[in-house]
Each structure stands twice: as structure tokens, then as C-alpha cells.
C-alpha atoms as a PDB file:
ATOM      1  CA  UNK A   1     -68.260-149.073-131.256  1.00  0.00           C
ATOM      2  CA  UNK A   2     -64.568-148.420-132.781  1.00  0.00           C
ATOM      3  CA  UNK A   3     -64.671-146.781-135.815  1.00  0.00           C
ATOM      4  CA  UNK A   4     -63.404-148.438-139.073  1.00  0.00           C
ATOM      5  CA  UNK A   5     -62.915-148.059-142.839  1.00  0.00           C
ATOM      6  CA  UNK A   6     -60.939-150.531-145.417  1.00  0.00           C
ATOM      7  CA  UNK A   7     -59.176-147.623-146.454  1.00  0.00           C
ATOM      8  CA  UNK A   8     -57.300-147.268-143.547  1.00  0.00           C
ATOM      9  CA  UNK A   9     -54.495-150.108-144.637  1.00  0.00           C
ATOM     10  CA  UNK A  10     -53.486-147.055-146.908  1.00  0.00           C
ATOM     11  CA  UNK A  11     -52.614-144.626-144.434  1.00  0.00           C
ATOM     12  CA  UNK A  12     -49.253-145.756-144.087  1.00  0.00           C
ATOM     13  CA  UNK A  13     -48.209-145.677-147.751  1.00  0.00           C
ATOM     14  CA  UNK A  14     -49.607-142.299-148.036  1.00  0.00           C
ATOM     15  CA  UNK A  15     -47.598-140.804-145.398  1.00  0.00           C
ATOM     16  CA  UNK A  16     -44.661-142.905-146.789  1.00  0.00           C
ATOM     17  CA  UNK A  17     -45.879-141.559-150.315  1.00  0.00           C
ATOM     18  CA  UNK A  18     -45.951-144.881-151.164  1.00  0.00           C
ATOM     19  CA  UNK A  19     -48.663-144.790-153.364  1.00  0.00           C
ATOM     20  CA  UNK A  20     -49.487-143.646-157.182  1.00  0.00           C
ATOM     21  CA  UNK A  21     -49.965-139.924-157.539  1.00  0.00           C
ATOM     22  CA  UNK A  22     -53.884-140.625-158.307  1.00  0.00           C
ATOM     23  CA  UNK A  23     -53.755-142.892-155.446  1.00  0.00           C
ATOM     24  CA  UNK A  24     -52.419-140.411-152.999  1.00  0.00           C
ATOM     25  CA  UNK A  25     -54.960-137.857-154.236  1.00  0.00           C
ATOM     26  CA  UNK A  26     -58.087-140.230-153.572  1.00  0.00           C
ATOM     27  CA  UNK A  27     -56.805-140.922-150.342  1.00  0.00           C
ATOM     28  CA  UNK A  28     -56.014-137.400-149.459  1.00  0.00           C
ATOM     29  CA  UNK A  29     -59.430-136.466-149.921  1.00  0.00           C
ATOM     30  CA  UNK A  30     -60.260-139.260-148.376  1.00  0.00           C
ATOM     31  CA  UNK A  31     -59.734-137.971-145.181  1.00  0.00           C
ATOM     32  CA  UNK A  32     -61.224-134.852-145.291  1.00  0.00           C
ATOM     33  CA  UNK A  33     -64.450-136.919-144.391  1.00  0.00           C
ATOM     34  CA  UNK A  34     -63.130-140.156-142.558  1.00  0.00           C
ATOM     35  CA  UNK A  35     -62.440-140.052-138.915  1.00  0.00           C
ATOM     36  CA  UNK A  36     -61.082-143.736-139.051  1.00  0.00           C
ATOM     37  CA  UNK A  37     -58.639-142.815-141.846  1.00  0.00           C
ATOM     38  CA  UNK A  38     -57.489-139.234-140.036  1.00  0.00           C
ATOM     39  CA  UNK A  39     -56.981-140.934-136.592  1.00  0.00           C
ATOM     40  CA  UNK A  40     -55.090-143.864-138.552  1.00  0.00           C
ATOM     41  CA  UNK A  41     -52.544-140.959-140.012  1.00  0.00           C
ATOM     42  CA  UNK A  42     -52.407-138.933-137.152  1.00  0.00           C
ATOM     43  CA  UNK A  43     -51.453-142.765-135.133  1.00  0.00           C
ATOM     44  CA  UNK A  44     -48.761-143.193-137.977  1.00  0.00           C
ATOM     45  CA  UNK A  45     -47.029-139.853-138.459  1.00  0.00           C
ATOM     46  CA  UNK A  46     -44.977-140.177-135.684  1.00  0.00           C
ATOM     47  CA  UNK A  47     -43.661-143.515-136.441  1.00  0.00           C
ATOM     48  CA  UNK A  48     -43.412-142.699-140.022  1.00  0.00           C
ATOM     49  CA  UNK A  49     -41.099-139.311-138.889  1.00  0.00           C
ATOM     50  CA  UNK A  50     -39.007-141.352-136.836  1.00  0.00           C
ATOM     51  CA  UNK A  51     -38.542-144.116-139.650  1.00  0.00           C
ATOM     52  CA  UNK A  52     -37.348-140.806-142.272  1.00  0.00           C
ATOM     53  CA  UNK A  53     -34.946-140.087-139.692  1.00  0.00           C
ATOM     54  CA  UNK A  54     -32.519-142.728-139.376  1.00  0.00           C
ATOM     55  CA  UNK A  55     -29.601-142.885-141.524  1.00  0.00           C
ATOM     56  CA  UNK A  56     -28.758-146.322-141.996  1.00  0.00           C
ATOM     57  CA  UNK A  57     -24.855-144.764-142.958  1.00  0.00           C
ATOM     58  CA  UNK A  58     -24.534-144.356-139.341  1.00  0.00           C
ATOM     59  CA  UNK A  59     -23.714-147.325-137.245  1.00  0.00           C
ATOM     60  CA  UNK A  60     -26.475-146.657-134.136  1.00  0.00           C
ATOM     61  CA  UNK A  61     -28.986-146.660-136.693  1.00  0.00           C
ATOM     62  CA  UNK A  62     -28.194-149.929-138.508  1.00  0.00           C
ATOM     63  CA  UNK A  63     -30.096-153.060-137.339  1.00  0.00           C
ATOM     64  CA  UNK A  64     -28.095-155.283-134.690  1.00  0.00           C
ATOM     65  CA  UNK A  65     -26.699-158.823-136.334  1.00  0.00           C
END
């Protein structure tokens, strides 16, 4: 049975810190104690590196018209 929580939908505005400082606190302790939530970050963090990476000043990086 996959594990699940509705708090997961968060996990990629916290790593974008995306959400209100309270917000981002709540959910930071959040996963201290959710697998679903830790596994969703750990899923995201890559993606979420590459993503602060680009530089949208240089032209390989800028979306094709």
C-alpha cells in the first residue's frame, strides 16, 4: 500500500520556499515524522536544483519559440 499524506502538494513550494515563513516551519516539522512528505522532497530536490540553475540570460537556457 503506497504511502500518502495531503501535505505532500507542499513539498514543492517548500523546497522552492514558496511558502509563508509559518508555513515553511509547519511543514518543516512536518517531515520529521512523515515518510510520504520526506520521500516527496527527497523526489523533488533534484528537479528543484536543476530549475535554480538555469539562467534564463543565457540563450541555451531560454525556452525554444
Amino acid at each position: 500500500m503506497p504511502l500518502s499524506c495531503p501535505m505532500t502538494d507542499e513539498a514543492a513550494a517548500y523546497l522552492l520556499k514558496n511558502l509563508r515563513p509559518a508555513e515553511h516551519e509547519r511543514f518543516r516539522r512536518h517531515l520529521r515524522v512523515c515518510i510520504a512528505c520526506r520521500r516527496e522532497t527527497d523526489e523533488l530536490g533534484p528537479v528543484v536544483d536543476l530549475l535554480r540553475g538555469l539562467r534564463p540570460d543565457r540563450p541555451e537556457h531560454r525556452p525554444a519559440d
